[in-house]
Protein backbone atom coordinates (compact mmCIF):
# COMPACT_ATOMS: atom_id res chain seq x y z
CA UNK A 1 57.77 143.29 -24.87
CA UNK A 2 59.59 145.02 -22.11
CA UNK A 3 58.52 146.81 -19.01
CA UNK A 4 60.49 148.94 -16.91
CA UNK A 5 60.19 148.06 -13.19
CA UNK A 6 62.11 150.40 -11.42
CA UNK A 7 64.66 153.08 -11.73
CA UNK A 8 67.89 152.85 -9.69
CA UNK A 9 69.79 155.90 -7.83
CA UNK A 10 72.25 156.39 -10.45
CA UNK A 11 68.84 157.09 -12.53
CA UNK A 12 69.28 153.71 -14.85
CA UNK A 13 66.35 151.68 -15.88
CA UNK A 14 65.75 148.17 -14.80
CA UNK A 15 63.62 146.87 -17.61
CA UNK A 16 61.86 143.80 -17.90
CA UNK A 17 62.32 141.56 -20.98
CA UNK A 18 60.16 138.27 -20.92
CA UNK A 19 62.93 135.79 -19.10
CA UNK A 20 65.62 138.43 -18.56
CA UNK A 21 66.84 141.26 -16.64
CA UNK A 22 68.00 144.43 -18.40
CA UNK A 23 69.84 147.78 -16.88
CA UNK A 24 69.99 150.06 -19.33
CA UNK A 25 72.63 152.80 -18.79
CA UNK A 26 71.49 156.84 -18.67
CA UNK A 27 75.02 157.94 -18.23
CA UNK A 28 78.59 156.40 -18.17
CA UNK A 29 79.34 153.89 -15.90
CA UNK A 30 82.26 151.67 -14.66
CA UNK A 31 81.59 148.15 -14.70
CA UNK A 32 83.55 145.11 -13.02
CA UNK A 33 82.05 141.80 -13.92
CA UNK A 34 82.74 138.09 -13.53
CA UNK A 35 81.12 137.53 -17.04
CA UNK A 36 82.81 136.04 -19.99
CA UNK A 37 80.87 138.22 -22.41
CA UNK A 38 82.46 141.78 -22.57
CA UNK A 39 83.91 140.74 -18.51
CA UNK A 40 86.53 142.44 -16.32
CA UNK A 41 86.75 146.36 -16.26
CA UNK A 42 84.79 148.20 -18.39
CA UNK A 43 83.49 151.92 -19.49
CA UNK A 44 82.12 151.56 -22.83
CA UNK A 45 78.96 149.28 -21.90
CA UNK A 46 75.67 150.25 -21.91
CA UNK A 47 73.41 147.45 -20.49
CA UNK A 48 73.60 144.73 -18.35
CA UNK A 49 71.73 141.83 -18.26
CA UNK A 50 70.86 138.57 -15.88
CA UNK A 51 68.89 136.29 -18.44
CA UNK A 52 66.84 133.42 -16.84
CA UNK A 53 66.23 129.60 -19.03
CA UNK A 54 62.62 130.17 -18.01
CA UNK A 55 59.81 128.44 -16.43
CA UNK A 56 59.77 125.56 -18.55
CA UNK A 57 63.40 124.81 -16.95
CA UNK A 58 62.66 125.55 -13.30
CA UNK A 59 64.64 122.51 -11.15
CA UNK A 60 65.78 121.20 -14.70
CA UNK A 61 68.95 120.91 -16.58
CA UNK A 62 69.78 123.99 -18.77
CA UNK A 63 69.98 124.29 -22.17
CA UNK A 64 73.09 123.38 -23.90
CA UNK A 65 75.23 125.98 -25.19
CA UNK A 66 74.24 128.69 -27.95
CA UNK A 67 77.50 128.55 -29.70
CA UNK A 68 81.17 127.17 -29.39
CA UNK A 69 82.61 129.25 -26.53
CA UNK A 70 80.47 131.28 -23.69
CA UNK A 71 81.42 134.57 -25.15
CA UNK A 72 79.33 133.33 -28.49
CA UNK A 73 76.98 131.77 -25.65
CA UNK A 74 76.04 135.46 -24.24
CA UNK A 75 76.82 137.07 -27.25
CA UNK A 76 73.47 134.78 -28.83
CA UNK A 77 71.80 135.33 -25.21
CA UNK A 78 72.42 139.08 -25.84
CA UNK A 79 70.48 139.38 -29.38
CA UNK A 80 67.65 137.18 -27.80
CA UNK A 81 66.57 140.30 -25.85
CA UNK A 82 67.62 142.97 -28.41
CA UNK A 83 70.99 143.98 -26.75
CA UNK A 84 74.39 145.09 -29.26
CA UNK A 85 76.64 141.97 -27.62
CA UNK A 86 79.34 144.73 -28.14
CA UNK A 87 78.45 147.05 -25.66
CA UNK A 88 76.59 145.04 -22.60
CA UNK A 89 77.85 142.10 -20.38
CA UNK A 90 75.29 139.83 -18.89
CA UNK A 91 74.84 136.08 -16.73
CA UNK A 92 72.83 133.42 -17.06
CA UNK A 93 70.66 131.61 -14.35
CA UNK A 94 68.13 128.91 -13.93
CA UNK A 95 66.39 130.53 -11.12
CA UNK A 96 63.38 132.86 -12.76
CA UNK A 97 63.89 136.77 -12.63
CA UNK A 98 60.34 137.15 -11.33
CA UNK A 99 61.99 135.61 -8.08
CA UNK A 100 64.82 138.43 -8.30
CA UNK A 101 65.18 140.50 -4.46
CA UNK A 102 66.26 144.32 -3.76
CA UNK A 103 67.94 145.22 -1.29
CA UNK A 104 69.25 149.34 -0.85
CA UNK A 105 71.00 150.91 1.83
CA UNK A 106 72.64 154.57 2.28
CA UNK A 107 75.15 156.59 3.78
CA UNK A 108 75.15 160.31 3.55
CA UNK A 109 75.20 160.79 -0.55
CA UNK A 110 76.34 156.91 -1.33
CA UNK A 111 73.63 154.96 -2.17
CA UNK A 112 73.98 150.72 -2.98
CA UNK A 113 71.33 148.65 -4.75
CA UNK A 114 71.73 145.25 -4.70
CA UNK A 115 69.73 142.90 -7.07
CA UNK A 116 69.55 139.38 -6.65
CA UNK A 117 68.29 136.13 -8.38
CA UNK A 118 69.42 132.95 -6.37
CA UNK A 119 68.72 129.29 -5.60
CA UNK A 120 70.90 126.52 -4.54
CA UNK A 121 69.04 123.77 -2.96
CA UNK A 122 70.42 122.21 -6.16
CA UNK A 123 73.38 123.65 -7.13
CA UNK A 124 75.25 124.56 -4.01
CA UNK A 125 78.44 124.09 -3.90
CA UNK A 126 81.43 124.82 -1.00
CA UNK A 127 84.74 126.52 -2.67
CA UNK A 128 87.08 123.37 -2.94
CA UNK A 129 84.56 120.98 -3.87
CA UNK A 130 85.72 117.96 -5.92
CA UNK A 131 85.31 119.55 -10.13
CA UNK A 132 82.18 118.71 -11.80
CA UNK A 133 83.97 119.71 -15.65
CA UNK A 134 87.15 119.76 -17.06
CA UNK A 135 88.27 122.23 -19.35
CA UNK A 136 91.34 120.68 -20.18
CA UNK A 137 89.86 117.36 -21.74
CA UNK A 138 86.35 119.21 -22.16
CA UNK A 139 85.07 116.21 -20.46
CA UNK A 140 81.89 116.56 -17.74
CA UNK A 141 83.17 114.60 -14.32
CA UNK A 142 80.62 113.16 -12.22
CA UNK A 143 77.68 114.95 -13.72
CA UNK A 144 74.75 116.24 -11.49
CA UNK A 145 71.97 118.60 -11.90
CA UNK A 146 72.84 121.80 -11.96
CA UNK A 147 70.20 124.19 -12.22
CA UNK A 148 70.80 127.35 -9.26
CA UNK A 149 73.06 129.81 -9.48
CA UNK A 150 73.28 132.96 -7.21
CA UNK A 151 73.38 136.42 -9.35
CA UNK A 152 74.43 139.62 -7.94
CA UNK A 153 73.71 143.08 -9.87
CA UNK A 154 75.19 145.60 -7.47
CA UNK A 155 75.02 149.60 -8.16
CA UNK A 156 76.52 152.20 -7.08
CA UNK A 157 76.03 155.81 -7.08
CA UNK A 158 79.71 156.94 -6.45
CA UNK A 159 83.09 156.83 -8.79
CA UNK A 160 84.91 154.10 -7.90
CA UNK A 161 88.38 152.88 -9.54
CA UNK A 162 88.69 149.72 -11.17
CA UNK A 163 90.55 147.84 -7.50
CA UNK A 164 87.74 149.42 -5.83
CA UNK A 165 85.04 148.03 -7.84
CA UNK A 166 87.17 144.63 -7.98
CA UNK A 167 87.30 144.48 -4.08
CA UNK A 168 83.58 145.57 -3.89
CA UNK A 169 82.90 141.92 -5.83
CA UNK A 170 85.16 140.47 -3.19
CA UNK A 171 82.50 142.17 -0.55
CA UNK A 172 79.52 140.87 -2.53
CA UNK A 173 80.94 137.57 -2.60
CA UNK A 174 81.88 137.52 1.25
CA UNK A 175 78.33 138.85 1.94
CA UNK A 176 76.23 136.09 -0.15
CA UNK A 177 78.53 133.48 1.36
CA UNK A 178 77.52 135.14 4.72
CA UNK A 179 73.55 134.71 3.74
CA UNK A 180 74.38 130.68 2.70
CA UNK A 181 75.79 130.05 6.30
CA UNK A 182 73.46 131.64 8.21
CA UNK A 183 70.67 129.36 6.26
CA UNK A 184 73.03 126.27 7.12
CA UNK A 185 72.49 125.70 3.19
CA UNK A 186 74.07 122.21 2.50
CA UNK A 187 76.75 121.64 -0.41
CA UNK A 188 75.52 118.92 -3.26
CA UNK A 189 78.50 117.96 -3.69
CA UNK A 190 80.46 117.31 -0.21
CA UNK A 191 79.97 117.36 3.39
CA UNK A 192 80.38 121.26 3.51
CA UNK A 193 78.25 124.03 4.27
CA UNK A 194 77.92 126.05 1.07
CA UNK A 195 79.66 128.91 0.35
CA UNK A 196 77.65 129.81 -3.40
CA UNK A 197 77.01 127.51 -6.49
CA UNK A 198 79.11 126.70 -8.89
CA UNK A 199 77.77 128.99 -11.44
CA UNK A 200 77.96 131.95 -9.79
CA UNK A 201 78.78 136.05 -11.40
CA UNK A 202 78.66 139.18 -10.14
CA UNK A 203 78.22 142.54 -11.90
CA UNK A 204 79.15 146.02 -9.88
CA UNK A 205 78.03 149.20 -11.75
CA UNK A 206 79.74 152.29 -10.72
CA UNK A 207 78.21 155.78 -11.66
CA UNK A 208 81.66 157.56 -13.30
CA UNK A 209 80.07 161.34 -13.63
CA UNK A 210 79.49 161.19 -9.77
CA UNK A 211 81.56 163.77 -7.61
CA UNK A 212 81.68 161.48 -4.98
CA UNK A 213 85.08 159.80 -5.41
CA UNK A 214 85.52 156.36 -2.78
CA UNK A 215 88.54 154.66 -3.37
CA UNK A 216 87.98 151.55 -0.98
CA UNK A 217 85.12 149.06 -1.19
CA UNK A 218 86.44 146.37 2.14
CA UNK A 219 84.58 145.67 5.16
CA UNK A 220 86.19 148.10 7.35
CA UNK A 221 84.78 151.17 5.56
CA UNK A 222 80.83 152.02 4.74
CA UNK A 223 80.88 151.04 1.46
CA UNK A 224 81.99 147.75 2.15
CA UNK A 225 79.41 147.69 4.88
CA UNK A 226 76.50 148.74 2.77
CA UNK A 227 77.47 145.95 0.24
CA UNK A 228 77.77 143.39 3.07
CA UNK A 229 74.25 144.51 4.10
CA UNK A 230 72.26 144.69 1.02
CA UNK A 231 73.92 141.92 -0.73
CA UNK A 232 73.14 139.83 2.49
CA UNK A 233 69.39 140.76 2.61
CA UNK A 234 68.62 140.21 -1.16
CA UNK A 235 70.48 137.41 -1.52
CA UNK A 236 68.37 135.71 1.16
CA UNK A 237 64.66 136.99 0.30
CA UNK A 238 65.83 135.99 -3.54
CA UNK A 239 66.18 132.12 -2.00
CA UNK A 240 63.31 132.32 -0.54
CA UNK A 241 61.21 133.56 -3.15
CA UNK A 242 62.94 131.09 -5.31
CA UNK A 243 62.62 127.74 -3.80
CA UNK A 244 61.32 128.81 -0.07
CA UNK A 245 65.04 128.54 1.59
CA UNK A 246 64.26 130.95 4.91
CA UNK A 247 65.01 130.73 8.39
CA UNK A 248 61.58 128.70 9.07
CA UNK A 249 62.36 126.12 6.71
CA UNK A 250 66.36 125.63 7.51
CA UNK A 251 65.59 125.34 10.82
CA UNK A 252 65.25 121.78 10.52
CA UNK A 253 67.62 118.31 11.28
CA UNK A 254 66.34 117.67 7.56
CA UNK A 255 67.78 120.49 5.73
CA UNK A 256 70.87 121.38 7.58
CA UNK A 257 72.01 117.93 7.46
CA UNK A 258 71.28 116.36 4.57
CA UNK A 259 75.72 116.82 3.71
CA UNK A 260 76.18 114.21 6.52
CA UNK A 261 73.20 111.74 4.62
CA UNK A 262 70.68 112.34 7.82
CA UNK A 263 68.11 111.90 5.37
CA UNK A 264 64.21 110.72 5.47
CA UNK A 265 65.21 107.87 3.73
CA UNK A 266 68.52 106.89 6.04
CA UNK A 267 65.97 107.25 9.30
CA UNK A 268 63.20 105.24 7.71
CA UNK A 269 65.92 101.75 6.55
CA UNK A 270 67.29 102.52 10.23
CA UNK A 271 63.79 102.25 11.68
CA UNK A 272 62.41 99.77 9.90
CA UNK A 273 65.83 97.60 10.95
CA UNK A 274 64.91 98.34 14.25
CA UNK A 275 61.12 97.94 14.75
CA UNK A 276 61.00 95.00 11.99
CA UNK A 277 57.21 93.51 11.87
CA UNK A 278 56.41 96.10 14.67
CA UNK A 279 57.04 99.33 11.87
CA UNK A 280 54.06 101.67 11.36
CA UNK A 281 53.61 102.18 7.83
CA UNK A 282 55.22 104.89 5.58
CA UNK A 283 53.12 107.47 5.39
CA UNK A 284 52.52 107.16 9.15
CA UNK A 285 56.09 107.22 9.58
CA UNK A 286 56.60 110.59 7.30
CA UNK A 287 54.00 112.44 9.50
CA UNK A 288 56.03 111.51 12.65
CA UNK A 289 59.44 112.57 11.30
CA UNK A 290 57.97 116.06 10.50
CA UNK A 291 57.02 116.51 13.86
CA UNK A 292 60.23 115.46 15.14
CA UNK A 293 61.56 117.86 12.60
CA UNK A 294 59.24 120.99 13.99
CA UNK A 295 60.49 119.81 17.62
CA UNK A 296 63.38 122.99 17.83
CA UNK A 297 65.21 120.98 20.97
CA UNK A 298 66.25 118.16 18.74
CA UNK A 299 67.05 120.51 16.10
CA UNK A 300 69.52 121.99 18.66
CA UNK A 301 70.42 118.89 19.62
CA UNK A 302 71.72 117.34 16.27
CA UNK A 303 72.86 120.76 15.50
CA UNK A 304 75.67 120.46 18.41
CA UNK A 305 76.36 117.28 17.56
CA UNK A 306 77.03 117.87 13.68
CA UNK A 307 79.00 120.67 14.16
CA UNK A 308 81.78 118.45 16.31
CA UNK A 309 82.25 116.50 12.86
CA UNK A 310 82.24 119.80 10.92
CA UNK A 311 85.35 121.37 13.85
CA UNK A 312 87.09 117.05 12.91
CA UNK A 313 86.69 117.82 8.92
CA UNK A 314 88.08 121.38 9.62
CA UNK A 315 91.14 119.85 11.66
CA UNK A 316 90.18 122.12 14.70
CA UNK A 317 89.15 119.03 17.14
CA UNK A 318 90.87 115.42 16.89
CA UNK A 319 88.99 112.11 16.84
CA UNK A 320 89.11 111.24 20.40
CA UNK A 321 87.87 114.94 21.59
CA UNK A 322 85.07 114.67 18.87
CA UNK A 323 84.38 111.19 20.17
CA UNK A 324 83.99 111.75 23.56
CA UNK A 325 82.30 115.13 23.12
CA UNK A 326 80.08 113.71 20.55
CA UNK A 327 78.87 110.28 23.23
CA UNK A 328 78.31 112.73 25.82
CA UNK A 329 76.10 114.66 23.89
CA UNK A 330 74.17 111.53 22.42
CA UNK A 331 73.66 110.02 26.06
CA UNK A 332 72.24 113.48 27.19
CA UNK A 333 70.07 113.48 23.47
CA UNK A 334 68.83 110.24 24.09
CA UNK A 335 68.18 110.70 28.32
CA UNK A 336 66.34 113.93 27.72
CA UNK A 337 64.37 112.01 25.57
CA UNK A 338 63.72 108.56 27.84
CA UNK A 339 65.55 106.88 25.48
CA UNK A 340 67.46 103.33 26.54
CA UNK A 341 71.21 103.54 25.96
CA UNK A 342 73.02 102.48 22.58
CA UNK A 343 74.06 99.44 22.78
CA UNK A 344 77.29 98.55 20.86
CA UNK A 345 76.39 95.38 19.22
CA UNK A 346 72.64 97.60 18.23
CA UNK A 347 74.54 100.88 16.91
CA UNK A 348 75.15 98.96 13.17
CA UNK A 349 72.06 98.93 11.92
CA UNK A 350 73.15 96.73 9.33
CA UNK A 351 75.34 93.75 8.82
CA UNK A 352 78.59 93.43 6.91
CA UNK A 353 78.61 96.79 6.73
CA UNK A 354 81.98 98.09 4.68
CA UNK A 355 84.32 100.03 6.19
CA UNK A 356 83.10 103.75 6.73
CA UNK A 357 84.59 107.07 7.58
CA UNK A 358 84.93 108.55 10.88
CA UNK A 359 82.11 110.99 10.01
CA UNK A 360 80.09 108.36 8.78
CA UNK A 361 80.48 106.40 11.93
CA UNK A 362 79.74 109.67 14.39
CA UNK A 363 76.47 110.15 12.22
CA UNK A 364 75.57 106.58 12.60
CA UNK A 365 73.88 107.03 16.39
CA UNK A 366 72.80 110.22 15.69
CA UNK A 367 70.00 108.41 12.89
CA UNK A 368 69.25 105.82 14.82
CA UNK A 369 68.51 108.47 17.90
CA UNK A 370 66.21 109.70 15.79
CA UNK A 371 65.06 106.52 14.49
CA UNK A 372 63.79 105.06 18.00
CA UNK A 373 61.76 108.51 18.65
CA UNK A 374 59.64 107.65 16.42
């Protein structure tokens, strides 16, 4: 059963199939995709697809693989929803299309479309991160969950040629990384800010009949803006209609800094070190570390703080500048607050602690800040 939702400037249908995504082509088009099915440069396609594991998966593993390779993968996806694997390309997601944004934005007779599925409160990942599989030994490393994914469907109702359309998914990818930092999203998998997930694929559709001929697709011209802007704007109403990532909820110590382990479960052992016997009880406990989480001043303040260790991980500031930086700013934290000073022999919370990074060390005071406000 499909239903057609919507049709797009270059006068394609976005159709509805179950679990899945489908643009079905009126007219030829140029596509550029990241996919392994049918990827790269193309002019004989005539869908495109962004198929979802479905409800039943939401925040789960996906499925294993539908045959040996991912092209046999997508090709199987592909016949699931009644496509010719030979002539469409598609991606795969674990966030649900029903969650998928649009974005549009024009400029004189150019008209972009972005359409977005995303989620990465799971998933997200910084470029660089440490490999989570192999494809040398075809062996998974360090396995984690790994449902997300951030998928871009961007159309466009001009002629572009095949750099153009290649440097337009360099634009996409610039702007979605744009939407991630903005919403301080965390990597899973480091200490980083994330810059996407690691499962990531883009598909640009250029209309080839169209007169209008653009031959650039950076930031520095309007077609690279009006990429930058939609792809921005869906990709963040897609995370929040996926797993409620917005402004509201990232503007929390909680979420922005889980990467550094400033977690409820860190401030709760550091607390409960602390105030031994004298410790309210847990659920009393949670209700006072949302507050502190809804109060925006120590939001700011941790947020300062944090991003001195970022500037040290990024080699922009040395140890002794973040140091000194970083005790100034916990002294003011903890005066505004009518806090009593950190005592050396009280900042280890714990004893025989191992040895512990300089990050580690900076976050240390910052948890236990929070753990006497409580």
């Amino acid at each position: 059963m499909k239903e057609e939702l919507f049709k797009t400037e270059l006068g394609d249908k976005v159709l509805r199939y179950s679990d899945a995504i489908v643009v079905e082509f009126t007219g030829k088009r140029t596509v550029s995709s990241t996919c392994p099915l049918n990827g790269g440069t193309r002019t004989d396609l005539k869908h495109v697809f962004n198929k979802s594991c479905g409800k039943e998966l939401h925040g789960k593993t996906c499925p294993g693989m539908k045959g040996k390779t991912h092209v046999e993968h997508f090709s199987a996806i592909a016949k699931e929803i009644d496509l010719d694997p030979a002539t469409c390309t598609g991606m795969g997601t674990a966030a649900l299309v029903e969650n998928m944004a649009v974005a549009s934005e024009s400029y004189k007779s150019v008209t972009v479309t972005a359409m977005v599925t995303a989620g990465v409160d799971i998933n997200g990942g910084r470029a660089g991160d440490l490999a989570r599989y192999d494809e040398f030994s075809k062996e998974h490393i360090n396995l984690n969950p790994s449902s997300g994914t951030i998928n871009i469907m961007l159309h466009i109702n001009a002629n572009l040629p095949e750099g153009a359309l290649n440097r337009a998914i360099v634009t996409a990818t610039e702007a979605k990384s744009v939407a991630l930092q903005e919403l301080m999203a965390n990597s899973m998998y480091s200490t980083g800010l994330a810059t996407g997930s690691g499962t990531d694929s883009v598909i640009v559709v250029a209309n080839t009949e169209s007169e209008t001929y653009l031959e650039n697709a950076g930031k520095h011209c309007m077609l690279g803006q009006l990429i930058g802007q939609t792809v921005i704007k869906a990709t963040k109403e897609a995370l929040d209609k996926q797993t409620g990532m917005n402004t509201h909820r990232q503007s929390s110590f909680l979420w922005q800094n889980k990467r550094y382990g400033i977690t409820e479960d860190k401030i709760w052992s550091y607390y409960s070190h602390i105030n031994g016997d004298k410790a309210i009880d847990k659920d009393a406990f949670d209700k006072k570390l949302k507050e502190l989480d809804n109060n925006k001043k120590i939001v700011a303040f941790i947020a300062s703080s944090v991003h001195l260790i970022d500037q040290y991980s990024w080699g922009l500031l040395d140890k002794e500048a973040v140091h000194d930086a970083f005790s100034i700013q916990i002294k003011a934290f903890r005066d505004y607050f009518g806090l009593s000073p950190i005592l050396k022999h009280t900042s280890e919370t714990h004893k025989n602690m191992p040895k512990r990074s300089f990050e580690e060390m900076m976050i240390s005071p910052l948890i236990l800040t929070i753990a006497h406000l409580i």
